[in-house]
PDB file of N, CA and C in Angstrom:
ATOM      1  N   UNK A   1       7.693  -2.841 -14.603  1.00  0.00           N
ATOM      2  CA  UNK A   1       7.690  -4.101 -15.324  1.00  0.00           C
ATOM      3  C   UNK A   1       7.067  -5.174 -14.425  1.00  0.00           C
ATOM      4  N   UNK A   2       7.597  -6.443 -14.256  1.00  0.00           N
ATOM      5  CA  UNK A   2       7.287  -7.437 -13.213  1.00  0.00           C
ATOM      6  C   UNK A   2       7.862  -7.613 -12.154  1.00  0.00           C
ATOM      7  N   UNK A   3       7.727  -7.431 -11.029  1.00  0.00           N
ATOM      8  CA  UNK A   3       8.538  -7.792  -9.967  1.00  0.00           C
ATOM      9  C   UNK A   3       8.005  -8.819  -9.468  1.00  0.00           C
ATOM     10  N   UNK A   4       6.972  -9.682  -9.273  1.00  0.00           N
ATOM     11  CA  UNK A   4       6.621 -10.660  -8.542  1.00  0.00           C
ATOM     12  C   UNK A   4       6.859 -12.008  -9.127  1.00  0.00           C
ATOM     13  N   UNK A   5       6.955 -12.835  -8.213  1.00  0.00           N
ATOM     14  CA  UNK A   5       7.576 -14.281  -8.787  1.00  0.00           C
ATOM     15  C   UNK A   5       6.333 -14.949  -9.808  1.00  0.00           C
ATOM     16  N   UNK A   6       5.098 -14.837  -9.849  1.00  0.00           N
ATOM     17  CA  UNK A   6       3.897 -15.439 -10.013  1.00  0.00           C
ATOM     18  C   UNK A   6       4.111 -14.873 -11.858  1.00  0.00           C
ATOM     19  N   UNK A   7       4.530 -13.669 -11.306  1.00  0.00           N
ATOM     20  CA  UNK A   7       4.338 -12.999 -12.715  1.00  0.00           C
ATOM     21  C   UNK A   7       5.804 -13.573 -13.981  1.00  0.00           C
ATOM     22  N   UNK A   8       6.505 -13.547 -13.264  1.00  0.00           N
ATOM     23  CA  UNK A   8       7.596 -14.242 -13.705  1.00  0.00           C
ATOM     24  C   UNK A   8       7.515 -15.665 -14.268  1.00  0.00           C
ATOM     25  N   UNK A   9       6.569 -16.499 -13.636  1.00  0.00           N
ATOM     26  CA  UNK A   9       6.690 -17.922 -13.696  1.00  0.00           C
ATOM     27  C   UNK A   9       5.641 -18.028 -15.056  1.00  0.00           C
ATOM     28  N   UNK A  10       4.281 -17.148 -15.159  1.00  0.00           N
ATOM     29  CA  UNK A  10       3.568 -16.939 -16.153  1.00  0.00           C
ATOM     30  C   UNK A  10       4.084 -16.623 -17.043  1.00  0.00           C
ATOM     31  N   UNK A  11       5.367 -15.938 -17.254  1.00  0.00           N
ATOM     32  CA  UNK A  11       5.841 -15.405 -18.544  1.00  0.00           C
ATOM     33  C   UNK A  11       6.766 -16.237 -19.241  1.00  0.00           C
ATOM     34  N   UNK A  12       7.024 -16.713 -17.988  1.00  0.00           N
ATOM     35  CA  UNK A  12       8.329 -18.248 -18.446  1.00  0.00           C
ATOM     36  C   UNK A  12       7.762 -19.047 -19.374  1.00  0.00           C
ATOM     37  N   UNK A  13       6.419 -19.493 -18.895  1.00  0.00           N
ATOM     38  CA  UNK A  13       5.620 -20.466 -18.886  1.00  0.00           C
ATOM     39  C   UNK A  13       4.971 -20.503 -20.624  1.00  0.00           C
ATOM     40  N   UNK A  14       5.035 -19.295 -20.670  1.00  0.00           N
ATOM     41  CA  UNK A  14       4.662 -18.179 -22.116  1.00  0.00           C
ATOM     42  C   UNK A  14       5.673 -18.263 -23.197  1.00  0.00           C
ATOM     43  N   UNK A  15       7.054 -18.259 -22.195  1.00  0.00           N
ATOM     44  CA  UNK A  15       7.818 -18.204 -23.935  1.00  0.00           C
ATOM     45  C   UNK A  15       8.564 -19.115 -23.674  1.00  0.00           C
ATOM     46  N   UNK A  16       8.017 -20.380 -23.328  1.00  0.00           N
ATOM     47  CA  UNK A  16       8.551 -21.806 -23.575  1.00  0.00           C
ATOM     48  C   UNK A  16       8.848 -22.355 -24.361  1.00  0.00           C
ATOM     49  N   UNK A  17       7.809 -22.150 -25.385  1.00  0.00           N
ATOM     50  CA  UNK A  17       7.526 -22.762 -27.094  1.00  0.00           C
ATOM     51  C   UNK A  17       7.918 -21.677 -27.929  1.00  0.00           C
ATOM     52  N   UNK A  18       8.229 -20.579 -27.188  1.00  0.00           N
ATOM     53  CA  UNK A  18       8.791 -19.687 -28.543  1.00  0.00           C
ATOM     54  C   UNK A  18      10.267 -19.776 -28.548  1.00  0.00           C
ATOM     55  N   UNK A  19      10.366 -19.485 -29.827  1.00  0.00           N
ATOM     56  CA  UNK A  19      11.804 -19.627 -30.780  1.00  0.00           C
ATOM     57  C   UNK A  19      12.626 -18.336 -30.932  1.00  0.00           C
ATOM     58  N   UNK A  20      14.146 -18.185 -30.610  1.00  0.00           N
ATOM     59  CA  UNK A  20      14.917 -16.972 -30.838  1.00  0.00           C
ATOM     60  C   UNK A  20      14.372 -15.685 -32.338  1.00  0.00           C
ATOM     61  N   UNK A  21      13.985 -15.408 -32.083  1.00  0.00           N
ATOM     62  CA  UNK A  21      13.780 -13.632 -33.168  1.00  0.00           C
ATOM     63  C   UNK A  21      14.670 -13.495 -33.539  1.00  0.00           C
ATOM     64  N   UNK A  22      15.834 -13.101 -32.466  1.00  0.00           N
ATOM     65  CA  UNK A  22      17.174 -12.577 -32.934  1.00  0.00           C
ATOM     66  C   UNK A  22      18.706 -13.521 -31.967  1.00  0.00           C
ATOM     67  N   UNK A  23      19.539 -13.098 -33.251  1.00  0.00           N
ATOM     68  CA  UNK A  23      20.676 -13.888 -33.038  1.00  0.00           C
ATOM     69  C   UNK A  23      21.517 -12.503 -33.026  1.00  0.00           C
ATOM     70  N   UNK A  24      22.373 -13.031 -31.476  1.00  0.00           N
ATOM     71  CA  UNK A  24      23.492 -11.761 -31.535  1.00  0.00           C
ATOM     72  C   UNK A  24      24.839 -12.497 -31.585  1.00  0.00           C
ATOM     73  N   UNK A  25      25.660 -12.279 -32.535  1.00  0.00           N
ATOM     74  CA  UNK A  25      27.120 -13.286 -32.849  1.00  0.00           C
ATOM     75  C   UNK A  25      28.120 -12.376 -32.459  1.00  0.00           C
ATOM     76  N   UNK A  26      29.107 -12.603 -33.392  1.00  0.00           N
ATOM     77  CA  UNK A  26      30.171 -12.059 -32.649  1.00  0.00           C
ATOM     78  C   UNK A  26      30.546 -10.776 -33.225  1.00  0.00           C
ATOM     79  N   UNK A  27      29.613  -9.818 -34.185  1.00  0.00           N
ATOM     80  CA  UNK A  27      29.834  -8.647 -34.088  1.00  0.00           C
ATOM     81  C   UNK A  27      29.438  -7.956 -33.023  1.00  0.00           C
ATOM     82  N   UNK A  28      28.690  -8.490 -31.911  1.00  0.00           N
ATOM     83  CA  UNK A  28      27.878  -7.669 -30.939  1.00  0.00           C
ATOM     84  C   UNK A  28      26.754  -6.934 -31.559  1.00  0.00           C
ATOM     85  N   UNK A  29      25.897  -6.146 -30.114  1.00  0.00           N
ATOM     86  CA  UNK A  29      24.995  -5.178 -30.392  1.00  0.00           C
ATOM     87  C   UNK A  29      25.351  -4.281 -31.499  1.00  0.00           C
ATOM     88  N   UNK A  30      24.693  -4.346 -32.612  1.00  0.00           N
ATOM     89  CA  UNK A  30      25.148  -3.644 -33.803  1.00  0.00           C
ATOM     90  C   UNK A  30      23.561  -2.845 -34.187  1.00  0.00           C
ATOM     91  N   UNK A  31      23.739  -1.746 -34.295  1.00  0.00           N
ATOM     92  CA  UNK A  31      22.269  -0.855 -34.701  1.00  0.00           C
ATOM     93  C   UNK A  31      21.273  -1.282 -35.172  1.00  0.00           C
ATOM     94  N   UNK A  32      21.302  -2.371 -36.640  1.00  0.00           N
ATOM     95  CA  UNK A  32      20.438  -2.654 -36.991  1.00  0.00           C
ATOM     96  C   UNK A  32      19.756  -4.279 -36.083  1.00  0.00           C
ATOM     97  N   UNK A  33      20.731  -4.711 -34.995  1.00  0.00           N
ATOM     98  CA  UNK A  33      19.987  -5.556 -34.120  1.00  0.00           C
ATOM     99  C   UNK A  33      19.493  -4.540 -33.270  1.00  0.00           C
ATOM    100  N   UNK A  34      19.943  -3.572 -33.085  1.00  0.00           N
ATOM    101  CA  UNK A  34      19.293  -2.841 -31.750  1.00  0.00           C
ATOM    102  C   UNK A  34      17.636  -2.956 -32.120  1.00  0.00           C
ATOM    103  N   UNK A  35      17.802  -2.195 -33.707  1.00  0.00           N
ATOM    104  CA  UNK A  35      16.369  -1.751 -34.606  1.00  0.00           C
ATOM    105  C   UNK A  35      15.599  -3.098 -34.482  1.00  0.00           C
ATOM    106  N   UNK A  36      15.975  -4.176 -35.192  1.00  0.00           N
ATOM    107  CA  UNK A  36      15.044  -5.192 -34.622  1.00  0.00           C
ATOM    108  C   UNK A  36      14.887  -6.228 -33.448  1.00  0.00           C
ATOM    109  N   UNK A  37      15.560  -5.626 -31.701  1.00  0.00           N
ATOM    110  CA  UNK A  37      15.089  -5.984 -31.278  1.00  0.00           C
ATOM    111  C   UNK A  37      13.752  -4.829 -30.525  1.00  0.00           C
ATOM    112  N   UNK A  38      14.065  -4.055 -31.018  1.00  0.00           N
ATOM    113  CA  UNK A  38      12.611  -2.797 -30.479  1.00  0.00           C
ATOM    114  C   UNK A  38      11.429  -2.923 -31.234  1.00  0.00           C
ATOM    115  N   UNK A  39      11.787  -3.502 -32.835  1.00  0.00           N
ATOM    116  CA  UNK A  39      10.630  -3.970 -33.424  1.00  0.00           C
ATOM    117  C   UNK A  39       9.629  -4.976 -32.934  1.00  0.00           C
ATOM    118  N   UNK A  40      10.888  -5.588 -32.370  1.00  0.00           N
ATOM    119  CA  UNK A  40      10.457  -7.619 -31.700  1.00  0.00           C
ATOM    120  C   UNK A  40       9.564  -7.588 -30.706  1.00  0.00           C
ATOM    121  N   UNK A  41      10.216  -6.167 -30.199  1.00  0.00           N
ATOM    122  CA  UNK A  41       9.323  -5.919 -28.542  1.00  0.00           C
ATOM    123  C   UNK A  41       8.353  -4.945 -28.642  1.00  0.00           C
ATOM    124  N   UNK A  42       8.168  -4.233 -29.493  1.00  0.00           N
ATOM    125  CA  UNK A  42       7.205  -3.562 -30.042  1.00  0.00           C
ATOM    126  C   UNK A  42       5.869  -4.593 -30.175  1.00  0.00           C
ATOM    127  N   UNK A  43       6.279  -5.254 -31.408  1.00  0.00           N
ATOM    128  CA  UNK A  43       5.595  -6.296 -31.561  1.00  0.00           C
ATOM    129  C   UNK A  43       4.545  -7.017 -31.155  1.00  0.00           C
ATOM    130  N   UNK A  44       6.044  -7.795 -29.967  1.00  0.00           N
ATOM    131  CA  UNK A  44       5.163  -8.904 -29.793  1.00  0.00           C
ATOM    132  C   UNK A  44       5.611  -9.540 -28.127  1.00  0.00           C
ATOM    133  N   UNK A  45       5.952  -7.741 -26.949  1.00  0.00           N
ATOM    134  CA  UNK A  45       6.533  -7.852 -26.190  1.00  0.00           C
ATOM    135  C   UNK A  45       6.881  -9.076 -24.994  1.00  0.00           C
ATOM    136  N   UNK A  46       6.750 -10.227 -26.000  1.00  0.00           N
ATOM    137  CA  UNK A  46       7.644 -10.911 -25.107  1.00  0.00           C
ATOM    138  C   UNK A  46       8.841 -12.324 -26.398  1.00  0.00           C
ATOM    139  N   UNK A  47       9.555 -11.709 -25.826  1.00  0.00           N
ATOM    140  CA  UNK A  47      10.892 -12.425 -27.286  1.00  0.00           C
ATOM    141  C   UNK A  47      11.560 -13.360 -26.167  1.00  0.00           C
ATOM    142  N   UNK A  48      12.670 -14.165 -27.465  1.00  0.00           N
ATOM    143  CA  UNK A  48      13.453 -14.797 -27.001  1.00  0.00           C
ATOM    144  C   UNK A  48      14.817 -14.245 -27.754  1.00  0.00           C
ATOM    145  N   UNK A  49      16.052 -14.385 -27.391  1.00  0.00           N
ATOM    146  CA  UNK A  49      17.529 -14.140 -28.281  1.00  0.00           C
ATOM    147  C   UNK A  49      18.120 -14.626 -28.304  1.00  0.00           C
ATOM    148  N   UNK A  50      18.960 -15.106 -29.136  1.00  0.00           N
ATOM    149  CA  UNK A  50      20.331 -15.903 -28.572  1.00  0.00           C
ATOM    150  C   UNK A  50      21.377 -15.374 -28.968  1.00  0.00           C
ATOM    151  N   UNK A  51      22.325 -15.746 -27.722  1.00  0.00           N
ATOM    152  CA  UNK A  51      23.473 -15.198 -27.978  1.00  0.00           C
ATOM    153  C   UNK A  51      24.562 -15.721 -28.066  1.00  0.00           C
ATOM    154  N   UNK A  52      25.098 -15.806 -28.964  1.00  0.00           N
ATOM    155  CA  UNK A  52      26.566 -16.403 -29.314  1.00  0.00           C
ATOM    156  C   UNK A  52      27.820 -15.470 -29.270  1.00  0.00           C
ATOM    157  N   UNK A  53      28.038 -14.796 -28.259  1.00  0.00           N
ATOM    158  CA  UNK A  53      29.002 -14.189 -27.369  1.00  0.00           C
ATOM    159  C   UNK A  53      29.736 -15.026 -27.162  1.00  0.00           C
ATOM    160  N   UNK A  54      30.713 -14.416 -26.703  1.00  0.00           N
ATOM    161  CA  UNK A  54      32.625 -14.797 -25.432  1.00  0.00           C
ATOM    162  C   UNK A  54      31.440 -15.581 -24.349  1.00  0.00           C
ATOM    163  N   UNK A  55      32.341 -15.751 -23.230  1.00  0.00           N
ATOM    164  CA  UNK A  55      32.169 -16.138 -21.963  1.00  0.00           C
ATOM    165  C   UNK A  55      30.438 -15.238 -21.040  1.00  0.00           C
ATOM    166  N   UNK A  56      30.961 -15.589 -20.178  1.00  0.00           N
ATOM    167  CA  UNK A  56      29.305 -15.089 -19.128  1.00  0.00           C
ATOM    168  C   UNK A  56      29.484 -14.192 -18.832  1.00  0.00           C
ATOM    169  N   UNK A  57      30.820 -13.362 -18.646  1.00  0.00           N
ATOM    170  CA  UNK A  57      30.867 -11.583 -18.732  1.00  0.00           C
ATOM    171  C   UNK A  57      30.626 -11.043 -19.551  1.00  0.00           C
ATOM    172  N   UNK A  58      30.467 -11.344 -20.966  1.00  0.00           N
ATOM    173  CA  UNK A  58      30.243 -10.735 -22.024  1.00  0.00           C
ATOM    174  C   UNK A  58      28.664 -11.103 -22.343  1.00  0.00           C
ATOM    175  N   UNK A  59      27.814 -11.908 -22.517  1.00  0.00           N
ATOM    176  CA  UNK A  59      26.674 -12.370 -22.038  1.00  0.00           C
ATOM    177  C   UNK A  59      26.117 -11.243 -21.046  1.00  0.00           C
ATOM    178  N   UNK A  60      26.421 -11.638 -20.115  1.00  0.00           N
ATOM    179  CA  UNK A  60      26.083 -10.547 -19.250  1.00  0.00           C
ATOM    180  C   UNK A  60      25.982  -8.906 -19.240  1.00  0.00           C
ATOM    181  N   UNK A  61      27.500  -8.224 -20.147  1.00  0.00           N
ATOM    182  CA  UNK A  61      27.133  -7.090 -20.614  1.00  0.00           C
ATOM    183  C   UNK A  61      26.382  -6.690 -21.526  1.00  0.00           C
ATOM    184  N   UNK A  62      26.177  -7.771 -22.577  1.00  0.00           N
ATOM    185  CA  UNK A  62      25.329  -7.837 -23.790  1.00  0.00           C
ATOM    186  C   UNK A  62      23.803  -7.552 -23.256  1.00  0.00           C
ATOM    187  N   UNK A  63      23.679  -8.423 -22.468  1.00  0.00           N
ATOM    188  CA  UNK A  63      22.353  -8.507 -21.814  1.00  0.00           C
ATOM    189  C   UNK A  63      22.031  -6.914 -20.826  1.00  0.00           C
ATOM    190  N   UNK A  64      22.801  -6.619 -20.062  1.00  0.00           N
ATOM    191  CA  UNK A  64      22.649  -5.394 -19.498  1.00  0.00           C
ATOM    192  C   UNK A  64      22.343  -4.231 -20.951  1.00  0.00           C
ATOM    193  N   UNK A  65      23.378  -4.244 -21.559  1.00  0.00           N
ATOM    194  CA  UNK A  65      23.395  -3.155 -22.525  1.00  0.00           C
ATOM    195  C   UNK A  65      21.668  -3.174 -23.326  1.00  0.00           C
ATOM    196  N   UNK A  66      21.153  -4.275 -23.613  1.00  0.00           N
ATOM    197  CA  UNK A  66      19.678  -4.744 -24.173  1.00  0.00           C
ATOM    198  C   UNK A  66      18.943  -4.119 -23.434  1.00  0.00           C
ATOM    199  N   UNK A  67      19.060  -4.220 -22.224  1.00  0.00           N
ATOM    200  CA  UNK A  67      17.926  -4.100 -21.270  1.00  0.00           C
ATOM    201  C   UNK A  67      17.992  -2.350 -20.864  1.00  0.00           C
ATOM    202  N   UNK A  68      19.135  -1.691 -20.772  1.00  0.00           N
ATOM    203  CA  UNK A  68      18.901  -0.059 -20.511  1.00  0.00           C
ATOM    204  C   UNK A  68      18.555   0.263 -21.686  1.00  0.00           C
ATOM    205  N   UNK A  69      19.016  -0.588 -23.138  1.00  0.00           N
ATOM    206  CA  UNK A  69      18.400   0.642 -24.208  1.00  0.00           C
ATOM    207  C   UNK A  69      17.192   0.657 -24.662  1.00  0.00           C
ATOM    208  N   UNK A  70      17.078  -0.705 -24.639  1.00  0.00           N
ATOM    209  CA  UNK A  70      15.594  -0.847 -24.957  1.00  0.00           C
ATOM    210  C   UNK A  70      14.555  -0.986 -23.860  1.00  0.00           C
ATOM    211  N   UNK A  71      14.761  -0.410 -22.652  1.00  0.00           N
ATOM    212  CA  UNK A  71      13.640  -0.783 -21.326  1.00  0.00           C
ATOM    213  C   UNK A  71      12.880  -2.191 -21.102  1.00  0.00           C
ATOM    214  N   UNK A  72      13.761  -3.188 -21.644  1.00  0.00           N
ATOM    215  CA  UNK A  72      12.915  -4.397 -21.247  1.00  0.00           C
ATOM    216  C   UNK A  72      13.248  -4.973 -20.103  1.00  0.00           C
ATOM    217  N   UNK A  73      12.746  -5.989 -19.479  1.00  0.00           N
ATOM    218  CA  UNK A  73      13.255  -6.598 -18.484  1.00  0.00           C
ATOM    219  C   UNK A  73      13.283  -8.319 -18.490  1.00  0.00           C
ATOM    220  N   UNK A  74      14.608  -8.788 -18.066  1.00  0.00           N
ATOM    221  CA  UNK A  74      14.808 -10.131 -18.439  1.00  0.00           C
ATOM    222  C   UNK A  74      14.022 -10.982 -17.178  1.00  0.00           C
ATOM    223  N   UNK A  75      12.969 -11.861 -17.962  1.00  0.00           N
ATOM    224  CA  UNK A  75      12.621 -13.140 -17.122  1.00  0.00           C
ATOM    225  C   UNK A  75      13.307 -13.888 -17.057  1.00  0.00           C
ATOM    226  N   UNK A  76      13.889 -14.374 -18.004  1.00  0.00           N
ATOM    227  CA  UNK A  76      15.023 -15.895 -17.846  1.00  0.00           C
ATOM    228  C   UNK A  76      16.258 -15.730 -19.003  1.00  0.00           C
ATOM    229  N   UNK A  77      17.067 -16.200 -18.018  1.00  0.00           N
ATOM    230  CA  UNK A  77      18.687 -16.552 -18.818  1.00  0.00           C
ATOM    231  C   UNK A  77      19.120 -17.783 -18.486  1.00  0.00           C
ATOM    232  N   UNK A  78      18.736 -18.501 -19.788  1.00  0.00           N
ATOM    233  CA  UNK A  78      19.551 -20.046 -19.690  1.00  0.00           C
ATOM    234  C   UNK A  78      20.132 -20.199 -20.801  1.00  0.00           C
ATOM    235  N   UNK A  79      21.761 -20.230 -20.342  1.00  0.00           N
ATOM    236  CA  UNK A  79      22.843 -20.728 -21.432  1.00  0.00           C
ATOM    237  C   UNK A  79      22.529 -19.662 -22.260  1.00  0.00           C
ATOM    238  N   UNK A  80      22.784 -19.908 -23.214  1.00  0.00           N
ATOM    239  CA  UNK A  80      22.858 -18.876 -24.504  1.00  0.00           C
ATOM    240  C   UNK A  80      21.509 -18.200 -24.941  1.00  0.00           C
ATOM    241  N   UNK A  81      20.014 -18.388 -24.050  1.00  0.00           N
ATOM    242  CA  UNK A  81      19.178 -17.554 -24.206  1.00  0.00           C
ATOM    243  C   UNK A  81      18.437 -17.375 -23.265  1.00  0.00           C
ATOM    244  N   UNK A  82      17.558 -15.617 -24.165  1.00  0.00           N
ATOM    245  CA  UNK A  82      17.522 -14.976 -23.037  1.00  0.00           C
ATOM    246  C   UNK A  82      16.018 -14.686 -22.848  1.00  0.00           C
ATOM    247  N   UNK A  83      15.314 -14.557 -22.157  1.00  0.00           N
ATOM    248  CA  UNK A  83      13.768 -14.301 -22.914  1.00  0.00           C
ATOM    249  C   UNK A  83      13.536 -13.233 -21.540  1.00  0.00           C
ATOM    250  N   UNK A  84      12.759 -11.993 -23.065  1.00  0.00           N
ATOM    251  CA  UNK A  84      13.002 -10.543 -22.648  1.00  0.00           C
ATOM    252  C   UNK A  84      11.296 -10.137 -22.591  1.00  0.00           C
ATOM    253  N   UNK A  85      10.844  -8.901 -21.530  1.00  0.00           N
ATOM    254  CA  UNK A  85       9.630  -8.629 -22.025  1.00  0.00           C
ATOM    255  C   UNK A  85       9.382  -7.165 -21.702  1.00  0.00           C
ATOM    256  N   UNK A  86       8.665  -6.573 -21.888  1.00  0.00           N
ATOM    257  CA  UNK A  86       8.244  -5.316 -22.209  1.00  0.00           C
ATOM    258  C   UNK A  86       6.764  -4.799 -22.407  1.00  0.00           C
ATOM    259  N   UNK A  87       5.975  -4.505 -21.573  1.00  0.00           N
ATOM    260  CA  UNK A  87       4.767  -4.188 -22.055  1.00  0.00           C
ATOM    261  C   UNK A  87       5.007  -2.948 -23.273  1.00  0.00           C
ATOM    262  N   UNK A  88       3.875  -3.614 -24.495  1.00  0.00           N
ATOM    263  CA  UNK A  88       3.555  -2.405 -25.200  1.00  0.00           C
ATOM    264  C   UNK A  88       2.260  -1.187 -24.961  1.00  0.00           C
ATOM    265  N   UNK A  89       2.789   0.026 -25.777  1.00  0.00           N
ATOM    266  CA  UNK A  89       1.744   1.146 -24.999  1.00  0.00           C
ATOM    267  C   UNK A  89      -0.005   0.413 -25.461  1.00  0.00           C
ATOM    268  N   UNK A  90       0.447   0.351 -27.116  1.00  0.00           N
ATOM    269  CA  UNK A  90      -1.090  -0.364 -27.671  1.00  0.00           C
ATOM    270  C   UNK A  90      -1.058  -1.633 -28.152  1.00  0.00           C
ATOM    271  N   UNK A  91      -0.971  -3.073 -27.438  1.00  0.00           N
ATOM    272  CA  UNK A  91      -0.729  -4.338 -28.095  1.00  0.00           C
ATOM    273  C   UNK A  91      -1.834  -4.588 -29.310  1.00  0.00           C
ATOM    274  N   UNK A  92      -1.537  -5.221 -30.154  1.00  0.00           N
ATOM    275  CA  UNK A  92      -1.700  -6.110 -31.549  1.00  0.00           C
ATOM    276  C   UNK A  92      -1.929  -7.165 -31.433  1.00  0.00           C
ATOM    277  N   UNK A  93      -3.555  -7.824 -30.776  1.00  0.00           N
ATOM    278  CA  UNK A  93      -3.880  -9.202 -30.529  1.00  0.00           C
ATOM    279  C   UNK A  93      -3.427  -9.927 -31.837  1.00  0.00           C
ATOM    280  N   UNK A  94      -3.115  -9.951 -32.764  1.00  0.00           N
ATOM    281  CA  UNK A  94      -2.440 -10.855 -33.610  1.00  0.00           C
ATOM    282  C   UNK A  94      -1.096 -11.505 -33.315  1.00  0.00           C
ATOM    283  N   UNK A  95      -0.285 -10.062 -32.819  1.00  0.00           N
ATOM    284  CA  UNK A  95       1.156 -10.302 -33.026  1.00  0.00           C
ATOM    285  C   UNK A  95       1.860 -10.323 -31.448  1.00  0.00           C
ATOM    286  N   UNK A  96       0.568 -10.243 -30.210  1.00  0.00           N
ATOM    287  CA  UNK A  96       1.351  -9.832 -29.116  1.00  0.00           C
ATOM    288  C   UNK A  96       1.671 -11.452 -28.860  1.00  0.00           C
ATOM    289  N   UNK A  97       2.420 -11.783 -27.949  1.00  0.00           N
ATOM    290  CA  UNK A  97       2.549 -13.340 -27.709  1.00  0.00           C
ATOM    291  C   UNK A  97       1.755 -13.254 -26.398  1.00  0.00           C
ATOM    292  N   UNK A  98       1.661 -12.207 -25.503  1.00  0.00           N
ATOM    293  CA  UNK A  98       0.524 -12.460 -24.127  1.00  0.00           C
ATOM    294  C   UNK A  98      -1.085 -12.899 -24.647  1.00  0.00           C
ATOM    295  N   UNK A  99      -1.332 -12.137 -25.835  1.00  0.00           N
ATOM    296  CA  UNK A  99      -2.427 -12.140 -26.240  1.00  0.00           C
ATOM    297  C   UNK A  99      -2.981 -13.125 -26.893  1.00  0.00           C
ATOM    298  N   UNK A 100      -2.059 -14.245 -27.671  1.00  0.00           N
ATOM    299  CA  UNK A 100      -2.240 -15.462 -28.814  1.00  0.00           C
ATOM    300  C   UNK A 100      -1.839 -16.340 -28.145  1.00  0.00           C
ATOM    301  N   UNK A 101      -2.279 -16.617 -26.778  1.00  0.00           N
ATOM    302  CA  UNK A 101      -2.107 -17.891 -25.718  1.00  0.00           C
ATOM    303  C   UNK A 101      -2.576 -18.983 -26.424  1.00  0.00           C
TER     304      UNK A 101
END
């Protein structure tokens, strides 16, 4: 994924102006969010989520649990969102958000 700070700060920088995809409440990770957040990142691999969870341990597992199932990796967590990214195998200059700068 990204490990370098440069790359990090570009992606920040990227999903500044974008708006939550998905809302996770208080049923939790539930299948059909799982389904559209792999769509989201399929997509348009770089999203935002929000989460309306318990406290910052639960946040936090929410967020872990996102990130092993779906292989993304989190650039930024502030407060209640989270902005996630994922290279895709074949991006969709329409729909990728790296690509529609």
């Amino acid at each position: 994924m990204t490990t370098s700070n440069e790359d990090k700060k570009y992606l920040r920088r990227l999903g500044h102006n974008l708006k939550p995809v998905v809302t996770i409440a208080a049923k939790g990770l539930t299948e059909p969010v799982c389904a559209e957040i792999e769509r989201a990142l399929t997509d348009h691999e770089l999203i935002k989520i929000k989460l309306a969870v318990g406290d910052r341990a639960a946040k936090k597992a929410v967020i872990d649990k996102i990130c092993t199932t779906s292989g993304a990796a989190v650039v930024q967590a502030i407060g209640h969102i989270v902005l996630l990214f994922r290279k895709a195998k074949k991006p969709n200059p329409k729909l990728s958000n790296l690509l529609r700068q």
